[in-house]
N, C-alpha and C. Protein backbone atom coordinates (compact mmCIF):
# COMPACT_ATOMS: atom_id res chain seq x y z
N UNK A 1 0.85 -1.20 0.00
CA UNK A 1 0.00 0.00 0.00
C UNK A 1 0.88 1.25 0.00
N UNK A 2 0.42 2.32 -0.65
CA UNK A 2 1.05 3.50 -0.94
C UNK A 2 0.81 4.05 0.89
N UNK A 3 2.02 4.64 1.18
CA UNK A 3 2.15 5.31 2.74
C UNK A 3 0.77 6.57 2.27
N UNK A 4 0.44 7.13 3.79
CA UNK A 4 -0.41 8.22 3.89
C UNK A 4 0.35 8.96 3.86
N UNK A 5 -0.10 10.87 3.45
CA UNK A 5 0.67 11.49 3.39
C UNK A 5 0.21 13.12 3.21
N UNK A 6 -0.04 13.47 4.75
CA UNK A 6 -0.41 14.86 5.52
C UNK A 6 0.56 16.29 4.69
N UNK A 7 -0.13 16.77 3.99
CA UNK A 7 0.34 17.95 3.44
C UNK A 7 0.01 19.47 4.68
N UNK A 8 1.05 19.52 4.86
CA UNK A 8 0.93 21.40 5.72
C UNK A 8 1.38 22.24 5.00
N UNK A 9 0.72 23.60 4.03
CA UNK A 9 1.09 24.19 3.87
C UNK A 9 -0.04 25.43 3.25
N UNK A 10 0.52 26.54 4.10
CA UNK A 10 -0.84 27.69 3.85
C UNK A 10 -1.21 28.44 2.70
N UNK A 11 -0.35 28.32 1.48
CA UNK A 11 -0.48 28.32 -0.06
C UNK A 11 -1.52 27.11 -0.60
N UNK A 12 -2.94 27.90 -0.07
CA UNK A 12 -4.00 27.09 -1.19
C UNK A 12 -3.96 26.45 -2.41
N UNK A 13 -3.18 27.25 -3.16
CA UNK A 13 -3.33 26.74 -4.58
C UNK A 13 -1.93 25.84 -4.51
N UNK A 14 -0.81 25.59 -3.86
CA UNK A 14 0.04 24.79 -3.67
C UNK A 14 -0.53 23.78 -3.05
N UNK A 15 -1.08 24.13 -2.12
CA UNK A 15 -1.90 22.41 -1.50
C UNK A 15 -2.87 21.68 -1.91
N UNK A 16 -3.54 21.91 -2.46
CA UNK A 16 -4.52 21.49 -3.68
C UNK A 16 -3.71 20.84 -4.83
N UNK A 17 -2.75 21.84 -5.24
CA UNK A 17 -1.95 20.91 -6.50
C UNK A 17 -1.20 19.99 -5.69
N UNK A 18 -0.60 20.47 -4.54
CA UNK A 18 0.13 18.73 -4.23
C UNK A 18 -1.01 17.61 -4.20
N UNK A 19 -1.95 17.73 -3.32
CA UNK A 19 -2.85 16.81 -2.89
C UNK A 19 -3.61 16.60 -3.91
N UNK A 20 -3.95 17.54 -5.36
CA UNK A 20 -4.31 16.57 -6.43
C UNK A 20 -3.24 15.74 -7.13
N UNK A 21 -1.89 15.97 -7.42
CA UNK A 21 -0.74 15.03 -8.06
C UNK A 21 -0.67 13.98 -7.05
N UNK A 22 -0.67 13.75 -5.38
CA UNK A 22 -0.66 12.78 -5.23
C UNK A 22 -1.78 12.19 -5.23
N UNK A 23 -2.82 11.99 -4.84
CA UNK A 23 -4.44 11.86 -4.98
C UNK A 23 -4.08 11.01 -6.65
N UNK A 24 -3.53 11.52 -7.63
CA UNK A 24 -3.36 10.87 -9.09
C UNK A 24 -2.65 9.84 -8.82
N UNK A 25 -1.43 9.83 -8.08
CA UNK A 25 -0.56 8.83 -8.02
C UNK A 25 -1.00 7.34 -6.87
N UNK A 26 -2.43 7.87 -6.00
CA UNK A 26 -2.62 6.74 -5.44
C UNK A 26 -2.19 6.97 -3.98
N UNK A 27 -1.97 7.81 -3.76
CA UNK A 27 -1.52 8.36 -2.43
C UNK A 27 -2.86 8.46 -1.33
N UNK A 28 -2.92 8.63 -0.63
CA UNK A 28 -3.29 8.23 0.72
C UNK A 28 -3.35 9.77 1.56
N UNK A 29 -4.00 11.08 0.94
CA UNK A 29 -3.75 12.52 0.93
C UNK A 29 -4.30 12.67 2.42
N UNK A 30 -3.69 13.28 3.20
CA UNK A 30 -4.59 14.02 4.79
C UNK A 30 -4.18 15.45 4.66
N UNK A 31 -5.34 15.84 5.09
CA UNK A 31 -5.12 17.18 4.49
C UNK A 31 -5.43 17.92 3.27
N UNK A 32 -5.24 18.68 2.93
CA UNK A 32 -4.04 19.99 3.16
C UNK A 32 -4.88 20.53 4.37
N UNK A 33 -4.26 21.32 4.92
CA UNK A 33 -4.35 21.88 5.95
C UNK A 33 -2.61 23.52 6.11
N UNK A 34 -3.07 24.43 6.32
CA UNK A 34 -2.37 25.88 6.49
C UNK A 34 -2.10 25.89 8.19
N UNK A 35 -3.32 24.94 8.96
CA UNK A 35 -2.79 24.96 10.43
C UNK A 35 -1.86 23.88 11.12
N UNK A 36 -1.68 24.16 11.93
CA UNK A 36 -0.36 23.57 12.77
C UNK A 36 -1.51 22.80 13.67
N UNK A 37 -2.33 23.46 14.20
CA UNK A 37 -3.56 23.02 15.13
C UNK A 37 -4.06 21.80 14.50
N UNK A 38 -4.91 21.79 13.30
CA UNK A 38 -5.52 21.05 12.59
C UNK A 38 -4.24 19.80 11.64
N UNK A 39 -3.28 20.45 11.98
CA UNK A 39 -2.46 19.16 11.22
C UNK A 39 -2.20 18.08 12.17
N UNK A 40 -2.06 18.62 13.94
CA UNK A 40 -1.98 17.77 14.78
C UNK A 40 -3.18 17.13 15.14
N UNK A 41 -4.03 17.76 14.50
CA UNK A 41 -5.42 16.93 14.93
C UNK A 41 -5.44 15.65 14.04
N UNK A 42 -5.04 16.07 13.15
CA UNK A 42 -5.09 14.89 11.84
C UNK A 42 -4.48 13.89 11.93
N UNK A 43 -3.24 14.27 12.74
CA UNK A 43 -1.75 13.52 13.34
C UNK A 43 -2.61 12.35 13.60
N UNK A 44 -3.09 13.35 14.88
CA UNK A 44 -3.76 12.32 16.57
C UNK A 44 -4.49 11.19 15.68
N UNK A 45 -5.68 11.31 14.65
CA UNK A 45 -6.27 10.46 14.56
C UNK A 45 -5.87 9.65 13.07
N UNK A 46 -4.65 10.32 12.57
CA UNK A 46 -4.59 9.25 11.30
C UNK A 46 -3.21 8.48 10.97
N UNK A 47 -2.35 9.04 12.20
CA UNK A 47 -0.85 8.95 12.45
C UNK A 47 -0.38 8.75 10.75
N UNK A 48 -0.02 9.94 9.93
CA UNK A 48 0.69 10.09 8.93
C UNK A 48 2.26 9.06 8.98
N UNK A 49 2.52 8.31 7.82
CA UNK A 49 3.87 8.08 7.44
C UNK A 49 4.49 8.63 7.27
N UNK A 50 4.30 9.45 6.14
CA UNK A 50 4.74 10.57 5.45
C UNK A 50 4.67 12.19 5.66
N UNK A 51 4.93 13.54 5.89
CA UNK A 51 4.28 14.97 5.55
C UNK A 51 5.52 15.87 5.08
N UNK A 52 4.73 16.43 4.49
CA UNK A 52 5.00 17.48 3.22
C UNK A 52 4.73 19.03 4.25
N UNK A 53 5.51 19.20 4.99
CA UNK A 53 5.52 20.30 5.83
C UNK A 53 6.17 21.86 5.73
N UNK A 54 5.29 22.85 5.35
CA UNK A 54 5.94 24.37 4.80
C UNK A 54 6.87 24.94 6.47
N UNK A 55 7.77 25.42 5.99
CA UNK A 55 8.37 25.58 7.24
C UNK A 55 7.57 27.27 7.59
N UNK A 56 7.59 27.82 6.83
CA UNK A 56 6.59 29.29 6.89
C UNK A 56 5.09 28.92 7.28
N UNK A 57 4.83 28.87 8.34
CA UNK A 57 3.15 28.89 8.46
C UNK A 57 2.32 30.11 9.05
N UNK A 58 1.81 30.77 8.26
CA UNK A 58 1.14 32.01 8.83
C UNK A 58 2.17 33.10 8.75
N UNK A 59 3.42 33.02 8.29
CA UNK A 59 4.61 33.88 8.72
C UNK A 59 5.66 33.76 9.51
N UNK A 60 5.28 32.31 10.41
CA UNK A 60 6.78 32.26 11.37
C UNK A 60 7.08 30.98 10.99
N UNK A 61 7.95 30.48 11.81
CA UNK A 61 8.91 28.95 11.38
C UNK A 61 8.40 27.90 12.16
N UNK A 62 6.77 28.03 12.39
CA UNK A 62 6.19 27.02 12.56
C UNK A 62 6.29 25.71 12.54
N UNK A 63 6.45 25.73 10.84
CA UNK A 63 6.32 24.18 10.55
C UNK A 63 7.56 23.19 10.91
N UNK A 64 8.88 23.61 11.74
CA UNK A 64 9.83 23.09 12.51
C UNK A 64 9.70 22.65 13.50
N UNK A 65 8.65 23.06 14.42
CA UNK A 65 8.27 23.06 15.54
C UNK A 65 6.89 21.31 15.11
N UNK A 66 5.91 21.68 14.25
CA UNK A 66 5.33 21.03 14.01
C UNK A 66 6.00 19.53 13.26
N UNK A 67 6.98 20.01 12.65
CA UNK A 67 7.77 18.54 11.70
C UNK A 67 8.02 17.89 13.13
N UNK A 68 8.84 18.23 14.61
CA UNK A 68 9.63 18.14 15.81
C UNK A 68 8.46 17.10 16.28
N UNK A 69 7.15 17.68 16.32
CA UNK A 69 6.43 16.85 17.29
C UNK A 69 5.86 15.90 16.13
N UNK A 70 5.15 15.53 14.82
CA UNK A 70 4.79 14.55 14.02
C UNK A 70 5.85 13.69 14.13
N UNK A 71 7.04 13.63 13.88
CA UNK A 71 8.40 12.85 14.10
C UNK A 71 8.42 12.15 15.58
N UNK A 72 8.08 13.18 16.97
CA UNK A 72 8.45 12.55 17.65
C UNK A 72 6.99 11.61 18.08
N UNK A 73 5.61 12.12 18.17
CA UNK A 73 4.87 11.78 18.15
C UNK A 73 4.09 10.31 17.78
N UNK A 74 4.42 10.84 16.43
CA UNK A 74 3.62 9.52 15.33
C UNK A 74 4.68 8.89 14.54
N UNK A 75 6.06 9.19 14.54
CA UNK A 75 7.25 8.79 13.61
C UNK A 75 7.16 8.85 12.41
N UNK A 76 6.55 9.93 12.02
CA UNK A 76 6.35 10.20 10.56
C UNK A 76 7.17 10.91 10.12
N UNK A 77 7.76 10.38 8.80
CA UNK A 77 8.84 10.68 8.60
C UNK A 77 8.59 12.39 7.72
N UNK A 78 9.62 13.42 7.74
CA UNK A 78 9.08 14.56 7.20
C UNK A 78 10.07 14.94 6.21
N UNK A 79 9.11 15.74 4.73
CA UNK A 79 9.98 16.40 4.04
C UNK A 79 9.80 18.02 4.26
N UNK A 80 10.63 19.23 4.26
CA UNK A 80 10.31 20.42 4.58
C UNK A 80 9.87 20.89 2.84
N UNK A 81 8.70 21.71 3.10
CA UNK A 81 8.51 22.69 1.63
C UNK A 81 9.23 24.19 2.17
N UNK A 82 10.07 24.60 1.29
CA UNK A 82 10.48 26.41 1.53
C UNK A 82 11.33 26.84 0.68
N UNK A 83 11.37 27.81 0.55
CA UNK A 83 11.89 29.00 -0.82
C UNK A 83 13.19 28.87 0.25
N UNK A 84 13.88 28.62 1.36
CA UNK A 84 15.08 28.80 1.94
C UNK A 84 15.20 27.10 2.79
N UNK A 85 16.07 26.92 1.78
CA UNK A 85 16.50 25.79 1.63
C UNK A 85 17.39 25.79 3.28
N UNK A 86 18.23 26.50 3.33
CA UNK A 86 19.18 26.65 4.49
C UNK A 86 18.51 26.50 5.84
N UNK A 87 17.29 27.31 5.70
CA UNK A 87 16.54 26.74 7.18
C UNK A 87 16.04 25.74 7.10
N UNK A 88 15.69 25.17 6.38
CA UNK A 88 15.44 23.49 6.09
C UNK A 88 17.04 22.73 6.79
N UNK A 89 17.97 23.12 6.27
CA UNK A 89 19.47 22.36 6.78
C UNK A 89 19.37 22.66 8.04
N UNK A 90 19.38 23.52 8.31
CA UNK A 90 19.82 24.16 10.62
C UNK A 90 18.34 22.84 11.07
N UNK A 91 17.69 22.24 10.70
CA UNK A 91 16.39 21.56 11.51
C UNK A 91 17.11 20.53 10.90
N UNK A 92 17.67 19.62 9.78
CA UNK A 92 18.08 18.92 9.62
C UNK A 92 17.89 17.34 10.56
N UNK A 93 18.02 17.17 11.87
CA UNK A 93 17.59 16.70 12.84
C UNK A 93 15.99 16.18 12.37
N UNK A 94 15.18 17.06 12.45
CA UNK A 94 14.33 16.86 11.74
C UNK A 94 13.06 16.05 11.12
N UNK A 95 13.91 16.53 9.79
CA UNK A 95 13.74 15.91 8.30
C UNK A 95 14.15 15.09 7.63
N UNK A 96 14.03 14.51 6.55
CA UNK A 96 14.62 13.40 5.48
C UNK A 96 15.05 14.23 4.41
N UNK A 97 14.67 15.44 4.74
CA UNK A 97 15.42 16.41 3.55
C UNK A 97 14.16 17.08 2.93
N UNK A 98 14.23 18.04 2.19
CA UNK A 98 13.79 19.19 1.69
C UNK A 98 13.52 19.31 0.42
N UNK A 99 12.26 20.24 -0.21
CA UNK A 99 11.70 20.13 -1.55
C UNK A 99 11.77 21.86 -1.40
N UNK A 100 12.96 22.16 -2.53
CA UNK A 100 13.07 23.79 -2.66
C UNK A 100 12.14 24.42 -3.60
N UNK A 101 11.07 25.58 -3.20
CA UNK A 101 10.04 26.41 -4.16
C UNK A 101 10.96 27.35 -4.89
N UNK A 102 10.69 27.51 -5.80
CA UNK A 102 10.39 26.87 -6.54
C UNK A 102 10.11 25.47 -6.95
N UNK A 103 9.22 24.10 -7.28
CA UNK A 103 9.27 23.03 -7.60
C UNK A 103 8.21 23.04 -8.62
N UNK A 104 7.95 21.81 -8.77
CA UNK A 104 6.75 21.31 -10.03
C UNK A 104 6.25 20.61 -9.33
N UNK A 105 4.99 20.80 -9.18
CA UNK A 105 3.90 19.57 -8.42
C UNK A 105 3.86 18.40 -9.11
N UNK A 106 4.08 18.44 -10.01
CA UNK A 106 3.88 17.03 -10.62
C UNK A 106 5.10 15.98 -10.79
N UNK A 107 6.19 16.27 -10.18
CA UNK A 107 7.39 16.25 -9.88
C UNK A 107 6.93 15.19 -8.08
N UNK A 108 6.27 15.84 -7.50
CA UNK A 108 6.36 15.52 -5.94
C UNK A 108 5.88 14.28 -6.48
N UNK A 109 5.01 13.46 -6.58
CA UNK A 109 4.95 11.97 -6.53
C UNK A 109 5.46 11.16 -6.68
N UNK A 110 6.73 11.50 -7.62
CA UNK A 110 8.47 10.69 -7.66
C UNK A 110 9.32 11.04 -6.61
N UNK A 111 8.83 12.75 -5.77
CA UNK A 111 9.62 12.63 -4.57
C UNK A 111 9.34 11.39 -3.82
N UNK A 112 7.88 11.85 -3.19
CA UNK A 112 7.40 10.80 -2.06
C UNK A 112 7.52 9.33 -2.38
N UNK A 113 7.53 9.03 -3.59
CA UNK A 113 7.85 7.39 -3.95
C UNK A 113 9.23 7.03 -3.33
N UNK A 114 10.27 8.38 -4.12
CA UNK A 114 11.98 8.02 -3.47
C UNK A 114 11.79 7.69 -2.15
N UNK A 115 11.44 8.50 -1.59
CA UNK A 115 11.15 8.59 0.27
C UNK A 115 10.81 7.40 0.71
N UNK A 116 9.39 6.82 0.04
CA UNK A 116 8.81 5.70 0.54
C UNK A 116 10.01 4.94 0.19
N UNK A 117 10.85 4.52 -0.74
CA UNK A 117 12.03 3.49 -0.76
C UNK A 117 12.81 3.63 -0.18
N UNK A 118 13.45 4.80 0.63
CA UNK A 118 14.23 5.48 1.48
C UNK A 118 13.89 4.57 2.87
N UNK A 119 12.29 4.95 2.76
CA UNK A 119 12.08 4.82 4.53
C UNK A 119 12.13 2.80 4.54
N UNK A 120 12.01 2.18 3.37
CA UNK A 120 11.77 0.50 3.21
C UNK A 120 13.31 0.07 3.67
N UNK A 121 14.65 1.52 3.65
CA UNK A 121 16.39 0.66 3.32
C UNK A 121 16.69 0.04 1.90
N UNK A 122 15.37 0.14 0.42
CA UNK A 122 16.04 0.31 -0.55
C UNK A 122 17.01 1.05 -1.30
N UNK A 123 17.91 0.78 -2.12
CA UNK A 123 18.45 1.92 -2.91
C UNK A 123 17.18 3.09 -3.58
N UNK A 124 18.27 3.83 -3.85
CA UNK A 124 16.98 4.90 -4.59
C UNK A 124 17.50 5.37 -5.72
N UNK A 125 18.44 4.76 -6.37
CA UNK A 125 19.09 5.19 -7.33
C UNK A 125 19.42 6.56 -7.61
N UNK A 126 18.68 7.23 -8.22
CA UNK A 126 18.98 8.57 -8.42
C UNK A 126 17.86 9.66 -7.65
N UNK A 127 18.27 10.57 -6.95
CA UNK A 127 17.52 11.28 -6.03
C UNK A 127 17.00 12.49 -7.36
N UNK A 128 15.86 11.82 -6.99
CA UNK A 128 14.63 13.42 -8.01
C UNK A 128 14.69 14.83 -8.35
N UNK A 129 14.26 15.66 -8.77
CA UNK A 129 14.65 17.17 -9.18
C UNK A 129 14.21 17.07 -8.16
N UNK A 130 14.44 18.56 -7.38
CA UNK A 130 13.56 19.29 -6.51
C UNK A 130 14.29 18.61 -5.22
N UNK A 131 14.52 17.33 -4.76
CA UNK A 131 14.56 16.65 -3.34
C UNK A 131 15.86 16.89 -3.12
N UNK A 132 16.66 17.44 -1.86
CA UNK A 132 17.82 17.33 -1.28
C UNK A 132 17.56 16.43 0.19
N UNK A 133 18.33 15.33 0.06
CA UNK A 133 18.20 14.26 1.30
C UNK A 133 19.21 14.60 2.21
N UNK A 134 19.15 14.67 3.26
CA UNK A 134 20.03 15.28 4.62
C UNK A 134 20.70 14.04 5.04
N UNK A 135 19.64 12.91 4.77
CA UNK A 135 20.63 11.66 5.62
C UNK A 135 21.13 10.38 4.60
C-alpha cells in the first residue's frame, strides 16, 4: 500500500496541486491543511507516514516546531517545503530532507515514492529534481 501522506502548507493553490498530483498517483492525501492546530489533529487520529511540511506557516517557522512533534509523536517521517533551503538544513535533525520552491507539483509523486524506498532501506538510485536528502 502507498504510505499516507499529511500535506501542511498555507499556499492554497500549492496544496490542492500537491494533494491533487498525489491523490493521481494513489496516495493516501490528509489534508491539506495551512494549520499547525488542525495538522496535529489529523496527526492524533490518522498517524501520517509521510508529511509534506511548509516551514513558513502564517509567517513564522512554525512548521519546525510542528515537523519536531509529528516525528516525535507519530514517527512520521518529514519532508520540509520552503523557498530557503538553508533553514530546512539548521532543523536537519528533523527531516529526510527538503523540496526547494520553486518546484513542479507534478514532480512531488516521484519525490514521495523516493522517500517511501528510502524509509523500506532500498536503494533509490537517483535522487529526483527538486529533493535534497540530509541523511
Amino acid at each position: 500500500a502507498q504510505p499516507s501522506v499529511l500535506i501542511v502548507e498555507d499556499e492554497v493553490l500549492i496544496s490542492f496541486g500537491l494533494a491533487l498530483a498525489l491523490n493521481v498517483a494513489g496516495y493516501c492525501v490528509l489534508g491539506p491543511t495551512g494549520s499547525v492546530r488542525r495538522a496535529l489533529d489529523i496527526a492524533a487520529a490518522e498517524h501520517p507516514e509521510m508529511a509534506l511540511v511548509d516551514i513558513n506557516l502564517a509567517g513564522n517557522d512554525e512548521g519546525i516546531g510542528l515537523a519536531r512533534n509529528l516525528r516525535e509523536r507519530h514517527g512520521t517521517t518529514i519532508l520540509f517545503l520552503t523557498a530557503q533551503p538553508e533553514r530546512a538544513r539548521q532543523a536537519r535533525d528533523v527531516a529526510l530532507g527538503v523540496v526547494t520552491k520553486p518546484y513542479d507539483v507534478a514532480a512531488i509523486p516521484g519525490v514521495i515514492e523516493a522517500v517511501a524506498r528510502h524509509r523500506r532501506g532500498e536503494p533509490l538510485g537517483s535522487v529526483p529534481r527538486f529533493l535534497e536528502l540530509f541523511h
